[in-house]
Protein backbone atom coordinates (compact mmCIF):
# COMPACT_ATOMS: atom_id res chain seq x y z
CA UNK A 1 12.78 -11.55 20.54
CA UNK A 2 15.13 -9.04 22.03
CA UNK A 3 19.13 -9.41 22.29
CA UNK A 4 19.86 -7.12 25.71
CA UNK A 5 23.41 -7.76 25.98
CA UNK A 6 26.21 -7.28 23.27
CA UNK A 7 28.40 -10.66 23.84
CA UNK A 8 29.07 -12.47 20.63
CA UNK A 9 26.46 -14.90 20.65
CA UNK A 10 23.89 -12.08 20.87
CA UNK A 11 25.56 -10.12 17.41
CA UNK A 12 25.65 -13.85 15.59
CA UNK A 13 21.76 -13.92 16.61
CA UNK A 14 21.16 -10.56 15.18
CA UNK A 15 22.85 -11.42 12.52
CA UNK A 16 21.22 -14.34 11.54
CA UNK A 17 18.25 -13.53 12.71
CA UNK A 18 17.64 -9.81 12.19
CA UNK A 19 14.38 -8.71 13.65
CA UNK A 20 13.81 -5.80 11.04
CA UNK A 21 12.31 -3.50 13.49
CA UNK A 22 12.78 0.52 13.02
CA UNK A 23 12.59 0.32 17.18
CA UNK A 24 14.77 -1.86 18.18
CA UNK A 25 16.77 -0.45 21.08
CA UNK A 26 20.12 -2.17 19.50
CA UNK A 27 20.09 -0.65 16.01
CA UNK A 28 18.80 2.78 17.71
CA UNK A 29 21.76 2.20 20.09
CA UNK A 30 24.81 1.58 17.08
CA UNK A 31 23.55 3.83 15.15
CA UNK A 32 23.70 7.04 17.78
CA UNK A 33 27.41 5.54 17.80
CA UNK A 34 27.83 6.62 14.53
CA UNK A 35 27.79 2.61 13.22
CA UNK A 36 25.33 0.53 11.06
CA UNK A 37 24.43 -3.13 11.67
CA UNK A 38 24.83 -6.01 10.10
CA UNK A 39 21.42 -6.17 9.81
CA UNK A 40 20.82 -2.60 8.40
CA UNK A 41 24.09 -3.34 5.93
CA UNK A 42 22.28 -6.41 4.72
CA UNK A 43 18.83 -4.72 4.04
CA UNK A 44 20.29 -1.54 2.16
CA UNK A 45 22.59 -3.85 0.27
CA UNK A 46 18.79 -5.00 -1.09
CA UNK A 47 18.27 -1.77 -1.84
CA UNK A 48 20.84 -0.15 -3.23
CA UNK A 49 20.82 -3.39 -5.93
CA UNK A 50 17.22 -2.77 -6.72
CA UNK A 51 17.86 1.05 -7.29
CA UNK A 52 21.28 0.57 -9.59
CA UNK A 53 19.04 -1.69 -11.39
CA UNK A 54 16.08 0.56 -12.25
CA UNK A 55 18.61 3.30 -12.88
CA UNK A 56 20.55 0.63 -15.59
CA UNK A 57 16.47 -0.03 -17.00
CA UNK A 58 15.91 3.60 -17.00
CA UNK A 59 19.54 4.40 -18.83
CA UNK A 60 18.81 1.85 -21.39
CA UNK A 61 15.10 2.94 -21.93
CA UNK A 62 16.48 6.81 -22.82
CA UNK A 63 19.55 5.90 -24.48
CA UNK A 64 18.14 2.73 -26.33
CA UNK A 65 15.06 4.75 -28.07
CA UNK A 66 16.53 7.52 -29.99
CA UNK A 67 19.24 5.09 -30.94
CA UNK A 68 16.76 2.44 -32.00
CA UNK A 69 14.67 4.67 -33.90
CA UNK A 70 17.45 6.42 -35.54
CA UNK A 71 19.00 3.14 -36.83
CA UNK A 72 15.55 1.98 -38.53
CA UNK A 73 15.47 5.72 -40.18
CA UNK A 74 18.78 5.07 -41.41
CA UNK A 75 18.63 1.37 -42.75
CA UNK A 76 15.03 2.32 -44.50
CA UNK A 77 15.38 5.71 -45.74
CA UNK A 78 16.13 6.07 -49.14
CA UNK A 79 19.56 7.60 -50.43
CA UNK A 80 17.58 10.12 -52.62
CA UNK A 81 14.85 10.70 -49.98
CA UNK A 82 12.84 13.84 -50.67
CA UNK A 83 12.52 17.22 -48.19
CA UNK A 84 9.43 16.55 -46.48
CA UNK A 85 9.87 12.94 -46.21
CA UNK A 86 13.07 14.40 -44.30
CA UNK A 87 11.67 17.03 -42.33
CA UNK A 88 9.45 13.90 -41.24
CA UNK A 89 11.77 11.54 -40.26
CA UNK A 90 13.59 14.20 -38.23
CA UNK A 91 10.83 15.16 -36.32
CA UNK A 92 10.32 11.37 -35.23
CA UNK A 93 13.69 11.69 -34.68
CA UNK A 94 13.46 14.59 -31.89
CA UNK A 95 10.50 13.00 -30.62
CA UNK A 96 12.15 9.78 -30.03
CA UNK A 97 15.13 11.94 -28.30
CA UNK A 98 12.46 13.75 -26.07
CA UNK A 99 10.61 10.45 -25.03
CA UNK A 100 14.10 9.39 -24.07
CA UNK A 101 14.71 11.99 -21.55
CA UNK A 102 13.04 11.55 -18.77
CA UNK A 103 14.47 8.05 -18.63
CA UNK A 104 18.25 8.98 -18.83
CA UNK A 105 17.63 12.11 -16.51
CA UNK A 106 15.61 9.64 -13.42
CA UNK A 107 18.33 6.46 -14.55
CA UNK A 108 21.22 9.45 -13.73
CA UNK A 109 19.64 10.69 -10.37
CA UNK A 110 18.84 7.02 -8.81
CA UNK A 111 22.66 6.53 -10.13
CA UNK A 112 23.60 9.56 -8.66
CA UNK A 113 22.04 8.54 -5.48
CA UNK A 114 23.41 5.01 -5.05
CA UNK A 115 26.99 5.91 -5.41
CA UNK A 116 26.03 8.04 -2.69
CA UNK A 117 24.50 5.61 -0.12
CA UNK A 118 27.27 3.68 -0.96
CA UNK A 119 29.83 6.06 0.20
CA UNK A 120 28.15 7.00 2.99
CA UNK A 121 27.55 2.91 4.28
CA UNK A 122 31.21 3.29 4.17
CA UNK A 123 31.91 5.79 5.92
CA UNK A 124 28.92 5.23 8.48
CA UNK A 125 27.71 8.59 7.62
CA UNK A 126 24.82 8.36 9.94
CA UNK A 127 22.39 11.84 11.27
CA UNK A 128 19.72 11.54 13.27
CA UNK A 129 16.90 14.63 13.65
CA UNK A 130 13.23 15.28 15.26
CA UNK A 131 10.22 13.95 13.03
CA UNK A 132 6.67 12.51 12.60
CA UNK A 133 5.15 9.85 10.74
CA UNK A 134 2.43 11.22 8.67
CA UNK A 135 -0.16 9.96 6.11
CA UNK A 136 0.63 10.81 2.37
CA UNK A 137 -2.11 10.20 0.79
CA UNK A 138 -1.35 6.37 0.35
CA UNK A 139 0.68 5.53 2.59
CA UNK A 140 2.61 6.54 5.91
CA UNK A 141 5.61 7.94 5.72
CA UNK A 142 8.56 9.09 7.66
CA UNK A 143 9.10 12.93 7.87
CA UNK A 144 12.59 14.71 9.27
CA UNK A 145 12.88 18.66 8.66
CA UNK A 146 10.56 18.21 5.67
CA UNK A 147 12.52 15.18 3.64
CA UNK A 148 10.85 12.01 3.08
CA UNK A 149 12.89 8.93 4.70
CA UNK A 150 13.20 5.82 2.71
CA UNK A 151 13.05 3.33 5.01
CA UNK A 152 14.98 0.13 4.12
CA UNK A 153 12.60 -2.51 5.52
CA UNK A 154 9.68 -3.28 3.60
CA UNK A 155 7.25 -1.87 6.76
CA UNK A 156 7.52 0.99 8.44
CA UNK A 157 4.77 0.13 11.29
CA UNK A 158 5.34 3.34 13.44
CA UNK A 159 2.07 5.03 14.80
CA UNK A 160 1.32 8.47 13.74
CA UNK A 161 0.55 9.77 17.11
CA UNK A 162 4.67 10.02 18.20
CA UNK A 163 7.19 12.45 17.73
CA UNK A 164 10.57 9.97 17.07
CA UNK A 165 14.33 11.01 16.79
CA UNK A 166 15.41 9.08 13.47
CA UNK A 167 18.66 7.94 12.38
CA UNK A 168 19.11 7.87 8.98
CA UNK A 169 22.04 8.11 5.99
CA UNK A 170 22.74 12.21 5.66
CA UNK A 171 22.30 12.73 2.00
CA UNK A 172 20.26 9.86 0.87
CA UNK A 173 17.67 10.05 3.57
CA UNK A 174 17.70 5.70 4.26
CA UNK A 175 15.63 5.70 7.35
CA UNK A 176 18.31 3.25 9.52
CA UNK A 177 16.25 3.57 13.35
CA UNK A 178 13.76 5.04 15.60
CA UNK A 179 13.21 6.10 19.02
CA UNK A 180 10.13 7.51 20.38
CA UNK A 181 10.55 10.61 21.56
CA UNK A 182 7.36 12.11 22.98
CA UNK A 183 3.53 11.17 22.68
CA UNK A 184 0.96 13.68 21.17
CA UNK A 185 -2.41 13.96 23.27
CA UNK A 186 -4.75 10.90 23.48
CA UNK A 187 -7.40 13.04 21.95
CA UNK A 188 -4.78 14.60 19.42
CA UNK A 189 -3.63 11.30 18.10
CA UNK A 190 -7.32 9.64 17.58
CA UNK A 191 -8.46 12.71 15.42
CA UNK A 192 -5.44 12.47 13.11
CA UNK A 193 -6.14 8.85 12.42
CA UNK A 194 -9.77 9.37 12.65
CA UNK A 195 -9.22 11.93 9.81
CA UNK A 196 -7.16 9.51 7.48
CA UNK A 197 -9.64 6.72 8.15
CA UNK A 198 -12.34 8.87 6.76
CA UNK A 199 -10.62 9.73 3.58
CA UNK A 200 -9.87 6.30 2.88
CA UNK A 201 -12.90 4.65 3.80
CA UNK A 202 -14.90 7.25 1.83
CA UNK A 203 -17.46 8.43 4.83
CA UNK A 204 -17.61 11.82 6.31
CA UNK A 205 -18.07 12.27 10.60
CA UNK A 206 -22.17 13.14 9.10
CA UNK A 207 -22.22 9.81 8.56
CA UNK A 208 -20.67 8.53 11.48
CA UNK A 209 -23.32 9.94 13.64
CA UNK A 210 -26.16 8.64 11.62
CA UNK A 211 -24.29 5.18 11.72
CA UNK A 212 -24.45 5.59 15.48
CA UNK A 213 -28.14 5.73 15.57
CA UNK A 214 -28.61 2.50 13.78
CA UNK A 215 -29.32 3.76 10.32
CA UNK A 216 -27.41 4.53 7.16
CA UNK A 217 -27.37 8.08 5.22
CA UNK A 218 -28.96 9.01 2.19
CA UNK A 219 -24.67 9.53 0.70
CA UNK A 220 -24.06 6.13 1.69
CA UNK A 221 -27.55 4.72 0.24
CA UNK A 222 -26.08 6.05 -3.14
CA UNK A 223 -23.07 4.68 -2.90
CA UNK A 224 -24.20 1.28 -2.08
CA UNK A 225 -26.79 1.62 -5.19
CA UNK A 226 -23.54 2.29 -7.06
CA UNK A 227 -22.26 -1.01 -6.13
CA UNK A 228 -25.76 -2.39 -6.82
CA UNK A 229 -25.63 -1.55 -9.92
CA UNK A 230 -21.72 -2.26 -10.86
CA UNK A 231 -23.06 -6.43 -9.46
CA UNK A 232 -26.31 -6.10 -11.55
CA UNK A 233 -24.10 -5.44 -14.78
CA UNK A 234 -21.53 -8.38 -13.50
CA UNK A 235 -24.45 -10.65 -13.82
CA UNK A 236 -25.73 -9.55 -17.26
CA UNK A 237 -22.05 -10.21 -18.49
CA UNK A 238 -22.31 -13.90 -16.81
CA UNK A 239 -25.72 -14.29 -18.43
CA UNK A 240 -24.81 -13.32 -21.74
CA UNK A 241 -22.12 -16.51 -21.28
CA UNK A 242 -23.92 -19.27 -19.26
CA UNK A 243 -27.32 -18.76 -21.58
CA UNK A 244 -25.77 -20.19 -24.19
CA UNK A 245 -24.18 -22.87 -22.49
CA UNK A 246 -27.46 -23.75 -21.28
CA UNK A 247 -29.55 -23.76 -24.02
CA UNK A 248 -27.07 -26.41 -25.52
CA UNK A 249 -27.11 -28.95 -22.71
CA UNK A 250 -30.86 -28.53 -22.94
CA UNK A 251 -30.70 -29.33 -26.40
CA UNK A 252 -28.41 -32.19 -25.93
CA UNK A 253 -25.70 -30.92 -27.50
CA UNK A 254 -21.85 -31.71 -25.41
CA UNK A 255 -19.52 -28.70 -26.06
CA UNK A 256 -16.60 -30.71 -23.10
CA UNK A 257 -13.73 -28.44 -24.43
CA UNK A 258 -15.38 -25.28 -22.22
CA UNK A 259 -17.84 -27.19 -19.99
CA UNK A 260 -15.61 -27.11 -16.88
CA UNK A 261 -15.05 -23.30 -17.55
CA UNK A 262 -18.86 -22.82 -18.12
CA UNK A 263 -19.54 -24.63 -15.07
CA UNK A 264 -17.61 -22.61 -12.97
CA UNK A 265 -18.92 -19.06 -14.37
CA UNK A 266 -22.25 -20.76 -13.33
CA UNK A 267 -21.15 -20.72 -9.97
CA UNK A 268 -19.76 -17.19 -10.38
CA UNK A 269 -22.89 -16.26 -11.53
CA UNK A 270 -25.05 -17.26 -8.71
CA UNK A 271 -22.70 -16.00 -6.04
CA UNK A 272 -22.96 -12.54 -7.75
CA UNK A 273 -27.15 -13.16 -8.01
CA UNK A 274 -26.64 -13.79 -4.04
CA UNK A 275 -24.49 -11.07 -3.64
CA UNK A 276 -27.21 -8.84 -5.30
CA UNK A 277 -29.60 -10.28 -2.83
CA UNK A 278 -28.12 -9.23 -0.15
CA UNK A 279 -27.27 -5.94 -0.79
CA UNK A 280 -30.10 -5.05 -2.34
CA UNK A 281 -31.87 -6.24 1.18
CA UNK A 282 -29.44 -4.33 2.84
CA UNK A 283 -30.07 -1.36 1.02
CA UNK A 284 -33.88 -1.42 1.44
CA UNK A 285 -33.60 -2.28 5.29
CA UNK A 286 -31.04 0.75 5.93
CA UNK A 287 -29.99 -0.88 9.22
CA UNK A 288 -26.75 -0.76 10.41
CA UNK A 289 -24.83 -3.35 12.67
CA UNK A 290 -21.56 -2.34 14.63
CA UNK A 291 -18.67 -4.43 16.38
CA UNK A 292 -15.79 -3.43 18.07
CA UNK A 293 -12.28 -4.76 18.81
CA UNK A 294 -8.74 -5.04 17.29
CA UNK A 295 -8.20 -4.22 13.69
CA UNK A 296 -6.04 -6.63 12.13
CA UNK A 297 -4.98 -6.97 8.16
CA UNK A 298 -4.90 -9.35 5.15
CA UNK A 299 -3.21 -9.11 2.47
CA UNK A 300 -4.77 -10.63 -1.08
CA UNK A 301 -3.71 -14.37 -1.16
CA UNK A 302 -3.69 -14.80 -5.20
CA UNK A 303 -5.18 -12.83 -8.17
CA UNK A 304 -8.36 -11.35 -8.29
CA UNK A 305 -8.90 -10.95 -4.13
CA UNK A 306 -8.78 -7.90 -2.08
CA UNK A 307 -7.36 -6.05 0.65
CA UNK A 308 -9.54 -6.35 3.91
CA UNK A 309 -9.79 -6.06 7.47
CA UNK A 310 -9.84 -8.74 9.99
CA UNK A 311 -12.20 -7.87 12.95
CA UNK A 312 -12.71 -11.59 14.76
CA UNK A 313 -14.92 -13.51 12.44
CA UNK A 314 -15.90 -10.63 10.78
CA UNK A 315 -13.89 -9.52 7.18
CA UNK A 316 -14.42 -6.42 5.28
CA UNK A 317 -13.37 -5.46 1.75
CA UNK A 318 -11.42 -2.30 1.72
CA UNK A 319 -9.31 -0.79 -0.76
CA UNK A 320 -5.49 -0.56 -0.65
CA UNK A 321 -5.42 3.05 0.69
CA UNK A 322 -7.66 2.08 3.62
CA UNK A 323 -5.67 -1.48 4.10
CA UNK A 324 -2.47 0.77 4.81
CA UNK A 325 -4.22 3.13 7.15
CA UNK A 326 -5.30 0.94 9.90
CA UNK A 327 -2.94 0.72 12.62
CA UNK A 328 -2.56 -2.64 13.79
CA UNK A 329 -2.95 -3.39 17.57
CA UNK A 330 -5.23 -0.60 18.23
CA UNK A 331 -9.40 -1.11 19.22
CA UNK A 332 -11.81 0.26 16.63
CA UNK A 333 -15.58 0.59 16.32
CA UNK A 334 -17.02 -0.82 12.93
CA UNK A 335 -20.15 0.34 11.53
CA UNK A 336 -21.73 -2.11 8.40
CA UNK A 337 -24.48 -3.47 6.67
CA UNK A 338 -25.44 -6.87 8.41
CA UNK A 339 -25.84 -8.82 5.21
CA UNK A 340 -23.83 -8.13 2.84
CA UNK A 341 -20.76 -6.93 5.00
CA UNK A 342 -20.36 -3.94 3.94
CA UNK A 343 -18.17 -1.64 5.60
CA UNK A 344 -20.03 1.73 6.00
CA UNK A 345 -17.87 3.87 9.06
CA UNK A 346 -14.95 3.32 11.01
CA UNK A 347 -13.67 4.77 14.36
CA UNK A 348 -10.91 4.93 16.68
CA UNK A 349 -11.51 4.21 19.98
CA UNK A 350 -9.52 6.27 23.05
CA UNK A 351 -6.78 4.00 24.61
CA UNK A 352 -7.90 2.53 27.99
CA UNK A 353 -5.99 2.94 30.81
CA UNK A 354 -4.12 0.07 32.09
CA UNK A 355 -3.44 -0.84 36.04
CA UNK A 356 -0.40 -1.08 36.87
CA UNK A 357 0.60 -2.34 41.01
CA UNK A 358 -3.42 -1.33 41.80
CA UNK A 359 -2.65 1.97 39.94
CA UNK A 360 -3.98 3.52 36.66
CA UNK A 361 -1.46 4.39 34.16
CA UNK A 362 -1.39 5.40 30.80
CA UNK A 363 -0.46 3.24 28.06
């Protein structure tokens, strides 16, 4: 929902309901004025009281060890105690004082840093510079004349492929807005998320090419076997519980205070003994199914469930690395095993030209 004009009822909206988007045209707009929104206020005010209050947790941590161990030296050492016991109790002394360090050093630097963004949300101390969004390793992040931006929503959701002018708190880096600045090449843009797909989804382009073809590598047969293996041991661990159970209802014998929980690992057990199955079938076959279309994400819903992607009907397991490199919104090509659903490769595909008044246009 956008908010073109700037009459009051529009600011009350935003206000109320603050769309929490690095590229909306308003914030980009205030803040090249030199101003920050009440939006923007509202989500650094977040912040800024989660970072005073790791920086208290860290304080206490440093300060609060030495002191704690030094008062249980002193209430149980004994008046006449002797020279090593001393030289002993000193040295867990210092230690105590070194293990505290770090704490009160990182508690005095995130200190250090919110009085900072707080002076400068007072005195709108807003810059803006040239940057990229790049992959870190876990993440993407925000990049200005080589400092890291914070950003203070909890997604950033800019594509890679863009070169943005960001406007952001001067000393404390808060990443405030974004406006797109210029486009890197179609084919510049694909390889660089190409490239962080691979890393994350643990296949090489080798692989890729084989997957194209129908059939699966001899890397990716290992790797599966891996997995075979890690289910196979799942199931001797579920065995080595549900025999027991067994053999006691077949004796005749009621153990109700566990049955329920028995039950259900029996259930566990066979889903695992399918999911061994499959895979194994998989494995043997070596054939390789493919679809293609918009890559969406979930999230896991409770404990004990996994990141995946969402391609129609079709859901993959994929670690958190690989969950945070997929760009929403644009069309991939999915290589996996037809059975089990196993994701195997993973590619880009070139944005398609869209017609505009009879005319092709890039998007």
């Amino acid at each position: 929902m956008q908010f073109p004009t700037d009459d009051p009822i529009s600011a009350w909206l935003r206000r109320k309901y603050p769309q929490l988007s690095f590229l909306d045209p308003y914030e980009a707009a205030a803040n090249r004025r030199g101003e920050l929104t009440p939006a923007q206020r509202s989500s650094l005010n977040w912040k800024l009281a989660s970072e005073s209050l790791t920086a208290i947790v860290f304080l206490l941590i440093g300060f609060g060890l030495p002191l704690c161990v030094g008062a249980a030296l002193i209430l149980t050492t004994p008046r006449d105690i002797s020279p090593a016991a001393f030289l002993w109790a000193l040295a867990l002394g210092g230690g105590a004082c070194l293990l505290g360090l770090p704490g009160i050093v990182n508690g005095i630097r995130r200190w250090k840093s919110f009085i900072t963004a707080r002076r400068e949300i007072a005195d709108n101390d807003v810059a803006e510079g040239i940057g990229t969004v790049v992959w870190s390793g876990d993440i993407y992040v925000a990049v200005v004349n080589g400092h890291r931006l914070r950003p203070i929503y909890n997604k950033l959701n800019l594509p890679p492929a863009m070169h943005y002018r960001f406007h952001y708190l001067r000393s404390t880096y808060w990443l405030l807005s974004a406006e797109k600045v210029e486009q890197v090449s179609t084919q510049e843009a694909t390889q660089l998320l190409f490239n962080t797909l691979t890393v994350t989804n643990r296949f090489r382009a080798s692989d890729l090419d084989m997957n194209r073809s129908g059939r699966i590598t001899v890397r990716q047969r290992l790797r599966m076997g891996w997995s075979l293996l890690a289910r196979l041991w799942g199931v001797a661990v579920l065995c080595w519980v549900v025999i027991p159970f067994l053999s006691m209802r077949w004796f005749g014998q009621e153990y109700s205070l566990f049955q329920f929980v028995a039950e259900s690992i029996i259930f566990a057990l066979l889903a695992q003994i399918l999911g061994v199955f499959t895979l194994l079938v998989d494995v043997i076959r070596g054939r390789v199914a493919k679809t293609e279309g918009a890559g969406q994400r979930q999230k896991p819903q409770g404990r004990g469930e996994h990141h995946h992607y969402v391609f129609g009907n079709l859901r993959f397991e994929v670690s958190r690395q690989a969950y945070n490199a997929l760009i929403i919104g644009k069309r991939y090509r999915v290589y996996y095993m037809p059975l089990s659903k196993k994701l195997l490769s993973i590619e880009p595909m070139p944005d398609v030209a869209k017609l505009t008044n009879g005319q092709p246009s890039r998007s």
